[in-house]
PDB file of N, CA and C in Angstrom:
ATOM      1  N   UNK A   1       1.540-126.926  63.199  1.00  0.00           N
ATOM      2  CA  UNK A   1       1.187-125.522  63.076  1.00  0.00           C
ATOM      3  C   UNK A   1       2.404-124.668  63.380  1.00  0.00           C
ATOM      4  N   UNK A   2       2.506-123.466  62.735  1.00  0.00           N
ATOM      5  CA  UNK A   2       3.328-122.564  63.038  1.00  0.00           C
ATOM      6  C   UNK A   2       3.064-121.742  63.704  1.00  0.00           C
ATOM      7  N   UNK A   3       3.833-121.221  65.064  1.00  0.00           N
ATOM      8  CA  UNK A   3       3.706-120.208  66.087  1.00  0.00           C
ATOM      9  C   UNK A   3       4.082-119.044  65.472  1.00  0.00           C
ATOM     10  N   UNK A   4       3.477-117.665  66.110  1.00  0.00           N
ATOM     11  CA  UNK A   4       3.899-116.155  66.130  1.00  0.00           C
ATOM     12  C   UNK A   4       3.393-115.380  66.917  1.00  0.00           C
ATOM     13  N   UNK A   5       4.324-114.542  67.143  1.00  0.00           N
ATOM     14  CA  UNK A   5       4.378-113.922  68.093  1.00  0.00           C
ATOM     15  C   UNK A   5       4.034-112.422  67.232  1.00  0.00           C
ATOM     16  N   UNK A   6       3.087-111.733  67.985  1.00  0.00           N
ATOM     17  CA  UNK A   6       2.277-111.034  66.960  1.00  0.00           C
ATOM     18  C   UNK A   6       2.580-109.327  68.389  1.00  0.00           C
ATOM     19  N   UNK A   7       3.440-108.349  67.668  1.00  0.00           N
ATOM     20  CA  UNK A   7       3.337-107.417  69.046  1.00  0.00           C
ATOM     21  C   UNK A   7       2.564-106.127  67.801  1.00  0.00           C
ATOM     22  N   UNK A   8       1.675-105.675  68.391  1.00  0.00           N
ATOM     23  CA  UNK A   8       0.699-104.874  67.845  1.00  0.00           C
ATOM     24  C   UNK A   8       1.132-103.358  68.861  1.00  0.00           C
ATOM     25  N   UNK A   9       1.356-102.317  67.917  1.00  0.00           N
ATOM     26  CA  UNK A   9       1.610-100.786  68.723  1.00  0.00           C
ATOM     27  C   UNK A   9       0.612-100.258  68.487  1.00  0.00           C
ATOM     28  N   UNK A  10      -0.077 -99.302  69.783  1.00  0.00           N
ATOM     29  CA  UNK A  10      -1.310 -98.761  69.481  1.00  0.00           C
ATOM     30  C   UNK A  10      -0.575 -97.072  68.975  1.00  0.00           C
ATOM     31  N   UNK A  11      -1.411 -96.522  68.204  1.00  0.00           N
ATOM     32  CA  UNK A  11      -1.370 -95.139  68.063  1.00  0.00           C
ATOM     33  C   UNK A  11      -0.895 -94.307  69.187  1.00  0.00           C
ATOM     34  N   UNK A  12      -0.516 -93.158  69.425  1.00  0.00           N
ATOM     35  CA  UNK A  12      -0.267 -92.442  70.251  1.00  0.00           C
ATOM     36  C   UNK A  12      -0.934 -90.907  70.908  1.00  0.00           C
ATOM     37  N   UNK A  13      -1.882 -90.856  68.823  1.00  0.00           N
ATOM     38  CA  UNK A  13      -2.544 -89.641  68.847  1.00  0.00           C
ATOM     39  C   UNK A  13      -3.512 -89.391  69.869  1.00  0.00           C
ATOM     40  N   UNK A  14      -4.470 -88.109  69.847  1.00  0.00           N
ATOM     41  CA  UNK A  14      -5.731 -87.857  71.200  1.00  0.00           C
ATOM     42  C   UNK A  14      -6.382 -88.645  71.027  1.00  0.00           C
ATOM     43  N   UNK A  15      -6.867 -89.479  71.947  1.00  0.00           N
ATOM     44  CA  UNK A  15      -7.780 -90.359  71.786  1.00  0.00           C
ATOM     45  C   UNK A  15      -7.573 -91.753  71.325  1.00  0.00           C
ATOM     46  N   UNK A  16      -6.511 -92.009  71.623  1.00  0.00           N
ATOM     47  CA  UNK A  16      -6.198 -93.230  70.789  1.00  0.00           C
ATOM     48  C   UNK A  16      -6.667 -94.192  72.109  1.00  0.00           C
ATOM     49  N   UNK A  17      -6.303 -93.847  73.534  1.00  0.00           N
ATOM     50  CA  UNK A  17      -7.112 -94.918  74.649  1.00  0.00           C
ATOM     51  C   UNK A  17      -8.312 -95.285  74.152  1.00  0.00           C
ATOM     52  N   UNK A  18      -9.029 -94.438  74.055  1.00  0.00           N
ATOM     53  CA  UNK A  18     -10.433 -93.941  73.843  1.00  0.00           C
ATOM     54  C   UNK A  18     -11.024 -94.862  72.410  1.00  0.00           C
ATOM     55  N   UNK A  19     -10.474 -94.585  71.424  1.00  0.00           N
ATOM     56  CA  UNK A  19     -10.487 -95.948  70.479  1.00  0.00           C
ATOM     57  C   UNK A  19     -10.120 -97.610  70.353  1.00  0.00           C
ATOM     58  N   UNK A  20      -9.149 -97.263  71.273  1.00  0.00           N
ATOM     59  CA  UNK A  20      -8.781 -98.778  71.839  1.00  0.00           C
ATOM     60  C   UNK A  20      -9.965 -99.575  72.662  1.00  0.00           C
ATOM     61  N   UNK A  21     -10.599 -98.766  73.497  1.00  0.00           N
ATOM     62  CA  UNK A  21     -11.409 -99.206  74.248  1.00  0.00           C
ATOM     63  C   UNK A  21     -12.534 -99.311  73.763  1.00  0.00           C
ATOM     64  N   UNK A  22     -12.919 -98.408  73.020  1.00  0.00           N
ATOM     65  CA  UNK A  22     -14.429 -98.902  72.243  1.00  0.00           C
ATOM     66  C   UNK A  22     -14.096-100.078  71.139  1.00  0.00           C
ATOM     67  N   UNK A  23     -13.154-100.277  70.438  1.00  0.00           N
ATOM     68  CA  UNK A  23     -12.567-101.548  69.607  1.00  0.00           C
ATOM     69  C   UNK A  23     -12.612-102.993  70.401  1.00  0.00           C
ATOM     70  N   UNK A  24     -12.036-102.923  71.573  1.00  0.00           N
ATOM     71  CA  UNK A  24     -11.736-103.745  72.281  1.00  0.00           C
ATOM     72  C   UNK A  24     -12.938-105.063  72.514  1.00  0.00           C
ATOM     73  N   UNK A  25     -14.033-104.724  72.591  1.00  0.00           N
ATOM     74  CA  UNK A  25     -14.457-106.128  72.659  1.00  0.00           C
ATOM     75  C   UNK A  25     -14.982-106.861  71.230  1.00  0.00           C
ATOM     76  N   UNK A  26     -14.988-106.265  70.175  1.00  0.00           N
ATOM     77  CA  UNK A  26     -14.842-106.708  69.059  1.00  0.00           C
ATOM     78  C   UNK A  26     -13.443-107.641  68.994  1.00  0.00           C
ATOM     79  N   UNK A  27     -12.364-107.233  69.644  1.00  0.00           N
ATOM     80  CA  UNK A  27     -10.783-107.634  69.410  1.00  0.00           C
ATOM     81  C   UNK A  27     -10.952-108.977  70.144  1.00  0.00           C
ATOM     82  N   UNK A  28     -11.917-108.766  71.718  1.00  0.00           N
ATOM     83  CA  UNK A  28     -11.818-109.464  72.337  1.00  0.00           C
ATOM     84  C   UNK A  28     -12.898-110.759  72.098  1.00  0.00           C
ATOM     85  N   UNK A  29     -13.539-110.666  71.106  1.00  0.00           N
ATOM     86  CA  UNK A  29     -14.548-111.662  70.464  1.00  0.00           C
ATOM     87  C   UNK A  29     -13.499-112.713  69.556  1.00  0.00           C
ATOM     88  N   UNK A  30     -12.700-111.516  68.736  1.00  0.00           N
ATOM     89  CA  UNK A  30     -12.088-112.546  67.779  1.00  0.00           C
ATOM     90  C   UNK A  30     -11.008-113.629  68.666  1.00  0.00           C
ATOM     91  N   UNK A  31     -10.456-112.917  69.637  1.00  0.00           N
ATOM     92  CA  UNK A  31      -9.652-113.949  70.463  1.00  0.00           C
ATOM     93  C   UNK A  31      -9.974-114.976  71.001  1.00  0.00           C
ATOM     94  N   UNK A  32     -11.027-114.569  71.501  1.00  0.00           N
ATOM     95  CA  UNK A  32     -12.183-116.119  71.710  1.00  0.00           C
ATOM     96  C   UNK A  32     -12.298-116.838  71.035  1.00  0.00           C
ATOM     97  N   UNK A  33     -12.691-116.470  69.605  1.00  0.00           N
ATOM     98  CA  UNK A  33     -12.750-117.563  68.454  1.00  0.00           C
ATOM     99  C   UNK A  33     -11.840-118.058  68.128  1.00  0.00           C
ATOM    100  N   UNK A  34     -10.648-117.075  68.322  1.00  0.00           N
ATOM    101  CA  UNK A  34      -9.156-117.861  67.620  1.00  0.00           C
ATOM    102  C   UNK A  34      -8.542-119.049  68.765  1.00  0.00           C
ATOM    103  N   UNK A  35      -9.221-119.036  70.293  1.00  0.00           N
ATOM    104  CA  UNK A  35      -9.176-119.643  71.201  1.00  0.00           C
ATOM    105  C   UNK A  35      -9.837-120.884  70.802  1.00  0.00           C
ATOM    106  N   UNK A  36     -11.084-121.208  70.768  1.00  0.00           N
ATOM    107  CA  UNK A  36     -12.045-122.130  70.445  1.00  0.00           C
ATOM    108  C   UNK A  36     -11.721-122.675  69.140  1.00  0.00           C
ATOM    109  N   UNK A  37     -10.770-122.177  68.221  1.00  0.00           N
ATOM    110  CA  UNK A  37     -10.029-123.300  67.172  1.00  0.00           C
ATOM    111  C   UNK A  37      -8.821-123.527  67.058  1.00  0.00           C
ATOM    112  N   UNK A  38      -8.132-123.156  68.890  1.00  0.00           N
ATOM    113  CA  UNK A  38      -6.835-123.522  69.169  1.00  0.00           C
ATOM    114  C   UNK A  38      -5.668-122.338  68.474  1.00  0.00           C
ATOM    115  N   UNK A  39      -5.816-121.337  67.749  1.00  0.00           N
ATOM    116  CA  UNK A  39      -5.213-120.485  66.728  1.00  0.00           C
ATOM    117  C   UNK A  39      -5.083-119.970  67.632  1.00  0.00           C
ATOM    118  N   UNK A  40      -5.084-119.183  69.331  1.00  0.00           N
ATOM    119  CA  UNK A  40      -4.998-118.421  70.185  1.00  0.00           C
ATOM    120  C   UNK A  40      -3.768-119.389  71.271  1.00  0.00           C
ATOM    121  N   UNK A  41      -2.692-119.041  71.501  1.00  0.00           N
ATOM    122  CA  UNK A  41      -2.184-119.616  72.815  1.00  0.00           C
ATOM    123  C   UNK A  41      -2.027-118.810  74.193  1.00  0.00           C
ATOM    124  N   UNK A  42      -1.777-117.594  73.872  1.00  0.00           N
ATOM    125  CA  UNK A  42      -1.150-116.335  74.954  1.00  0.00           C
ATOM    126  C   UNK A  42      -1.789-115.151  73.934  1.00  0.00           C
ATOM    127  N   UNK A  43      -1.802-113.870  74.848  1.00  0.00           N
ATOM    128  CA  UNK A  43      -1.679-112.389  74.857  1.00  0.00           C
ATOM    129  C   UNK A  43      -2.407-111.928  75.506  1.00  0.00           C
ATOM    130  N   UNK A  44      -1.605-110.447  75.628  1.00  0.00           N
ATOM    131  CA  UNK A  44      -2.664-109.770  76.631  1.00  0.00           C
ATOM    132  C   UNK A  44      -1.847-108.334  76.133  1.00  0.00           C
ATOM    133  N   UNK A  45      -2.254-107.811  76.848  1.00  0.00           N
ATOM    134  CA  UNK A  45      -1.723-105.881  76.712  1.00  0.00           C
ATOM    135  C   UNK A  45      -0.645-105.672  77.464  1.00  0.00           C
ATOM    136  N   UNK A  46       0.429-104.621  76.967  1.00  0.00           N
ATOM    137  CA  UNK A  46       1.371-104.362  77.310  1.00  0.00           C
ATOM    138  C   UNK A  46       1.209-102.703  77.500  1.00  0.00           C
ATOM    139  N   UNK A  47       1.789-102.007  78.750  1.00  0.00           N
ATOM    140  CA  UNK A  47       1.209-101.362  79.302  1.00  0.00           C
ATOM    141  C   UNK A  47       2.691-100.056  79.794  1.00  0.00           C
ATOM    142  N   UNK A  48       2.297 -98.547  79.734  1.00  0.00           N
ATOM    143  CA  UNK A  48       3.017 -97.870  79.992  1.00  0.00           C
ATOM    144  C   UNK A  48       3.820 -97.394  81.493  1.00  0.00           C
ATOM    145  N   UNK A  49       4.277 -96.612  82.043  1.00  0.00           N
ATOM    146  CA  UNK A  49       4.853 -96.355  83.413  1.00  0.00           C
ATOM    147  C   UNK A  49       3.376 -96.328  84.271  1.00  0.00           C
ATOM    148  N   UNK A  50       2.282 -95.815  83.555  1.00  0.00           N
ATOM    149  CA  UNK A  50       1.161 -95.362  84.246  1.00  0.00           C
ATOM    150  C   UNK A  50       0.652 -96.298  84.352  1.00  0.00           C
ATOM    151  N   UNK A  51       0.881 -97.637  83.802  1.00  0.00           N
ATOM    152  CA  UNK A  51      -0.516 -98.740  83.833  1.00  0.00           C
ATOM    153  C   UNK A  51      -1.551 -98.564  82.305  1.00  0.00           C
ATOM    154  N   UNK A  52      -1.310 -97.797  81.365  1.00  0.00           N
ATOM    155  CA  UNK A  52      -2.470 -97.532  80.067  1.00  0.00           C
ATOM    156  C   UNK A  52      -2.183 -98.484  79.467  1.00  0.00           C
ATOM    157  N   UNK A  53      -2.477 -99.077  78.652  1.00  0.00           N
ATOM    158  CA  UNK A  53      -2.649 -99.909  77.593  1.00  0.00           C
ATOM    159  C   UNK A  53      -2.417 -99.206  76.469  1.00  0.00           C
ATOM    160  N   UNK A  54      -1.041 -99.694  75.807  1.00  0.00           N
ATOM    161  CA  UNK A  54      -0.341 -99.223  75.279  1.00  0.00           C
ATOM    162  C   UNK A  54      -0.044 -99.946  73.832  1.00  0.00           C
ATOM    163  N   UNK A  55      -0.499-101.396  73.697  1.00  0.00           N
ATOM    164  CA  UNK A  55      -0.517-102.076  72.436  1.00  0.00           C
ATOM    165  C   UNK A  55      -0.710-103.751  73.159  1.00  0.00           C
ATOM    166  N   UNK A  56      -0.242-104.787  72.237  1.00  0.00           N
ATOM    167  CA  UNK A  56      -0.435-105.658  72.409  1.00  0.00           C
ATOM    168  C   UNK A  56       0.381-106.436  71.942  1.00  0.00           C
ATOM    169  N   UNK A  57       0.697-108.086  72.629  1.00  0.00           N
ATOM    170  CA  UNK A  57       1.560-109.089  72.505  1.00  0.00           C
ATOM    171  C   UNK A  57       0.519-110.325  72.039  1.00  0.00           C
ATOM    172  N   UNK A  58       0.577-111.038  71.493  1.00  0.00           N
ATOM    173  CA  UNK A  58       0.127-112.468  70.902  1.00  0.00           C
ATOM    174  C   UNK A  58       0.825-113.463  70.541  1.00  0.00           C
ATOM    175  N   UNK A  59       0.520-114.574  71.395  1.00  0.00           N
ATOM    176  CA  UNK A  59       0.938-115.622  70.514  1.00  0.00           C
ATOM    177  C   UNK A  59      -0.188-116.426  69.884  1.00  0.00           C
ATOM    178  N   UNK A  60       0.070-116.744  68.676  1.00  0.00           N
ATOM    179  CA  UNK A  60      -1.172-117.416  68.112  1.00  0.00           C
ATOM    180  C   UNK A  60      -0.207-118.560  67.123  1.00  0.00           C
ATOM    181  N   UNK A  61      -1.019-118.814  66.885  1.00  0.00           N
ATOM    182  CA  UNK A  61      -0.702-120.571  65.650  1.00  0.00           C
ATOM    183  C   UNK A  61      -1.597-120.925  64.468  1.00  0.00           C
ATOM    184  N   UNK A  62      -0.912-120.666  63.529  1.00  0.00           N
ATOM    185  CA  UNK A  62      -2.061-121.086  62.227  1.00  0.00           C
ATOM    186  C   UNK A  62      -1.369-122.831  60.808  1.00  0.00           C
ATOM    187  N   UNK A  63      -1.928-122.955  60.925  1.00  0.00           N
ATOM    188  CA  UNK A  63      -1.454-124.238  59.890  1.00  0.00           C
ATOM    189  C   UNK A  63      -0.644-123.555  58.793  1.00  0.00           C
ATOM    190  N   UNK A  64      -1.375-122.336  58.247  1.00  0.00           N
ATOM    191  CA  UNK A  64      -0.241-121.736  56.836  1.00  0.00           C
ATOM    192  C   UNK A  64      -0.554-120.114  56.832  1.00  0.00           C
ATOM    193  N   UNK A  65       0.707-119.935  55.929  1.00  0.00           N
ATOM    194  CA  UNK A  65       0.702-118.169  56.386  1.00  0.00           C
ATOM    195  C   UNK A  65      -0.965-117.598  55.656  1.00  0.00           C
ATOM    196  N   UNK A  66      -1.006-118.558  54.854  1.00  0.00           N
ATOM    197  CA  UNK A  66      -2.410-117.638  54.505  1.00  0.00           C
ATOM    198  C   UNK A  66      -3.364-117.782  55.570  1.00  0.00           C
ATOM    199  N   UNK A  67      -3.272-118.502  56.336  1.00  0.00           N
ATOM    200  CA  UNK A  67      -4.075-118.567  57.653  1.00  0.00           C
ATOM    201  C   UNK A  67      -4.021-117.323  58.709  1.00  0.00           C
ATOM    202  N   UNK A  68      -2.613-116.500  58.476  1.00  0.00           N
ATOM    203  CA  UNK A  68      -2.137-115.876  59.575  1.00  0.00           C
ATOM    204  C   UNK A  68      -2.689-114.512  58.589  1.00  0.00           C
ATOM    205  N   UNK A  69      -2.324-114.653  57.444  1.00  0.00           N
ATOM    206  CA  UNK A  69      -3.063-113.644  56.878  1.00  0.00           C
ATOM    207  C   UNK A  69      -4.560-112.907  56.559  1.00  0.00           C
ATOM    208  N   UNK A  70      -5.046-114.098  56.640  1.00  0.00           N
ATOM    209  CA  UNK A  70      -6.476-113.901  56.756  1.00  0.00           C
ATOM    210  C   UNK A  70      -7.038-113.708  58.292  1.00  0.00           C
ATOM    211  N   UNK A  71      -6.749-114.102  59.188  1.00  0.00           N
ATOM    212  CA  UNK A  71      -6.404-113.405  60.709  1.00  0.00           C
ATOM    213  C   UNK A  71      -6.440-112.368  60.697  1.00  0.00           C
ATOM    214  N   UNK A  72      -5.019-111.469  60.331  1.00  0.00           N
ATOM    215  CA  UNK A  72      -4.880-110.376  59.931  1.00  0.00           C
ATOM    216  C   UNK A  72      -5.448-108.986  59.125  1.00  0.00           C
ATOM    217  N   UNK A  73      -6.418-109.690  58.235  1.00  0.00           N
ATOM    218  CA  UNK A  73      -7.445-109.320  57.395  1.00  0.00           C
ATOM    219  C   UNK A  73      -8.530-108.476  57.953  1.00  0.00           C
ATOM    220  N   UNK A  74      -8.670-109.680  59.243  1.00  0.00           N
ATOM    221  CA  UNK A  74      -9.945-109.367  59.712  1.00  0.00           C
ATOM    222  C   UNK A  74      -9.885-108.944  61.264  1.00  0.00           C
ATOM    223  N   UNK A  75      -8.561-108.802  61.898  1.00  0.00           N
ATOM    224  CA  UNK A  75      -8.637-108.407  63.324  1.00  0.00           C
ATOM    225  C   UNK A  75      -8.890-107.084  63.171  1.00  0.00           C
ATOM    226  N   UNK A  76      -9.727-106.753  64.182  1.00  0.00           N
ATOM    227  CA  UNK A  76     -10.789-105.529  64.360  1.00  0.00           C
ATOM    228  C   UNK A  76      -9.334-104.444  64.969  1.00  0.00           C
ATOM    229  N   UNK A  77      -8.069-104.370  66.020  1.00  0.00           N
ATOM    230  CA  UNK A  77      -7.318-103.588  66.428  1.00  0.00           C
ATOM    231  C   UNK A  77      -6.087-103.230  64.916  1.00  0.00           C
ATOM    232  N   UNK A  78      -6.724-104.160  63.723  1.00  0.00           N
ATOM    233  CA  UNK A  78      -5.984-103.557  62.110  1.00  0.00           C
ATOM    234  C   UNK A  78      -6.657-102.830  61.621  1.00  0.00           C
ATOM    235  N   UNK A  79      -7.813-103.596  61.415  1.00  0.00           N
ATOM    236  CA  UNK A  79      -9.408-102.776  60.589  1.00  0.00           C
ATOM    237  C   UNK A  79      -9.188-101.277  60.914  1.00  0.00           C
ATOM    238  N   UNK A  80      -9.583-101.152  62.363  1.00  0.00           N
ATOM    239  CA  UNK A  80     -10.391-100.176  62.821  1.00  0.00           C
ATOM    240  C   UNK A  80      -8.636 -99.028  63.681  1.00  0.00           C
ATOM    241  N   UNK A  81      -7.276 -99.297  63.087  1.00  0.00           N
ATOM    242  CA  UNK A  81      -6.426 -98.600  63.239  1.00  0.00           C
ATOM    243  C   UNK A  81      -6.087 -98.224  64.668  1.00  0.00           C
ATOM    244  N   UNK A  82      -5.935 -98.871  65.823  1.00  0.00           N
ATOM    245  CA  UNK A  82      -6.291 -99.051  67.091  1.00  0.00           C
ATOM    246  C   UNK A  82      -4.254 -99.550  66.729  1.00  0.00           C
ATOM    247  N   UNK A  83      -3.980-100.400  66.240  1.00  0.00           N
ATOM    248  CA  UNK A  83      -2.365-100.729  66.484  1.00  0.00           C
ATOM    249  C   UNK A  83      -1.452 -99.716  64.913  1.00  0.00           C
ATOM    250  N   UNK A  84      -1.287 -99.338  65.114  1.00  0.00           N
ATOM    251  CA  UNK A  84      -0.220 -98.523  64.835  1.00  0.00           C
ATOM    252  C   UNK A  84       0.775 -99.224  63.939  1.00  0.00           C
ATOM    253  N   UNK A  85       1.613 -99.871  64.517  1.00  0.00           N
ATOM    254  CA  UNK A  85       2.127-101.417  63.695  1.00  0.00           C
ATOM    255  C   UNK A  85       2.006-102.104  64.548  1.00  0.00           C
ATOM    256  N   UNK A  86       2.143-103.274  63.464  1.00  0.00           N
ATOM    257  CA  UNK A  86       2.197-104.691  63.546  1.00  0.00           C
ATOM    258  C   UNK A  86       3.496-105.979  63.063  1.00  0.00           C
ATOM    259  N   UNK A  87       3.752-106.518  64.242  1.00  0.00           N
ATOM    260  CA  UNK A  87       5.429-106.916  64.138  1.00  0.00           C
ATOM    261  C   UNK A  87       4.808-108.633  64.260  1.00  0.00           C
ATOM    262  N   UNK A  88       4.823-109.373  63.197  1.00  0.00           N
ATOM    263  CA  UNK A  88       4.981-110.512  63.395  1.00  0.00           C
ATOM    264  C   UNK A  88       6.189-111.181  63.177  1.00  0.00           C
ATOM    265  N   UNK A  89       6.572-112.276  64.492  1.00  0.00           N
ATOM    266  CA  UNK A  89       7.586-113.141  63.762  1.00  0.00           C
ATOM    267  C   UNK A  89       7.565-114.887  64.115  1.00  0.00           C
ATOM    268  N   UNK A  90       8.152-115.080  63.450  1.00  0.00           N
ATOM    269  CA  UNK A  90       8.184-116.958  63.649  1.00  0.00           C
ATOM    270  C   UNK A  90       8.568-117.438  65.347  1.00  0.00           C
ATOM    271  N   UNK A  91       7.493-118.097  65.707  1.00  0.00           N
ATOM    272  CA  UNK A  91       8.193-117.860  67.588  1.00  0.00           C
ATOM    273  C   UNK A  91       7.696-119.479  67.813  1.00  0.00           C
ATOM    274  N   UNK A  92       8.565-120.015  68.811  1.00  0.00           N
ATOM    275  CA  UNK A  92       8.000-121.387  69.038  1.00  0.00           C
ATOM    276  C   UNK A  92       7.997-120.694  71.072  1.00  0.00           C
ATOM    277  N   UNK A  93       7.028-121.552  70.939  1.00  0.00           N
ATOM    278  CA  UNK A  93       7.148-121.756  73.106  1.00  0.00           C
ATOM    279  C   UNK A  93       7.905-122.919  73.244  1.00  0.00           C
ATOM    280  N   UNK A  94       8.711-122.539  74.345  1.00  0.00           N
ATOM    281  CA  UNK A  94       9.707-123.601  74.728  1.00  0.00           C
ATOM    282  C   UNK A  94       8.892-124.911  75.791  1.00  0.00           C
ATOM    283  N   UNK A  95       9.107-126.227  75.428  1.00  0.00           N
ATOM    284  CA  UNK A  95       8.750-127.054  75.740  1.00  0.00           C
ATOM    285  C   UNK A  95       9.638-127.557  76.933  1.00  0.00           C
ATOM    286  N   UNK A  96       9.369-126.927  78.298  1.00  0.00           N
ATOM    287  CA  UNK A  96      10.266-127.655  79.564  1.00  0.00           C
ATOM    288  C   UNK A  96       9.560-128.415  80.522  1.00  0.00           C
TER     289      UNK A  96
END
């Protein structure tokens, strides 16, 4: 499988916490699932001077890019415009 490292920017506009957070356990369903077929390794939220939740980091793993694409398709923080962009790149975890 191929690793990536997936960093997701949330919006900045009014209310964009406020959408993040009602999105969020939809986001947090699909991670579960992508957990329970191993496609999930790491992420969590990355966060401003204040502590807000500010976007997101992932590492995930799919057998082929159409795998990563169809992921993509359907994560609820793309759908529902909660990340702003989206930066994927080819990432391995180091094996020590």
């Amino acid at each position: 499988m191929t690793q990536y490292l997936v960093t997701g920017t949330d919006y900045t506009t009014e209310g964009a916490l406020d959408h993040r957070m009602a999105i969020r356990p939809q986001h947090i369903d699909m991670m579960k699932m992508l957990k329970e077929s191993g496609n999930f390794l790491l992420g969590g939220a990355f966060l401003d001077e204040q502590g807000i939740m500010r976007g997101s980091s992932l590492v995930l793993q799919f057998e082929t890019e159409g795998d990563l694409q169809k992921w993509m398709a359907e994560e609820p923080y793309i759908l529902n415009k909660v990340w702003e962009t989206v930066e994927v790149k080819t990432y391995k975890i180091a094996q020590i």
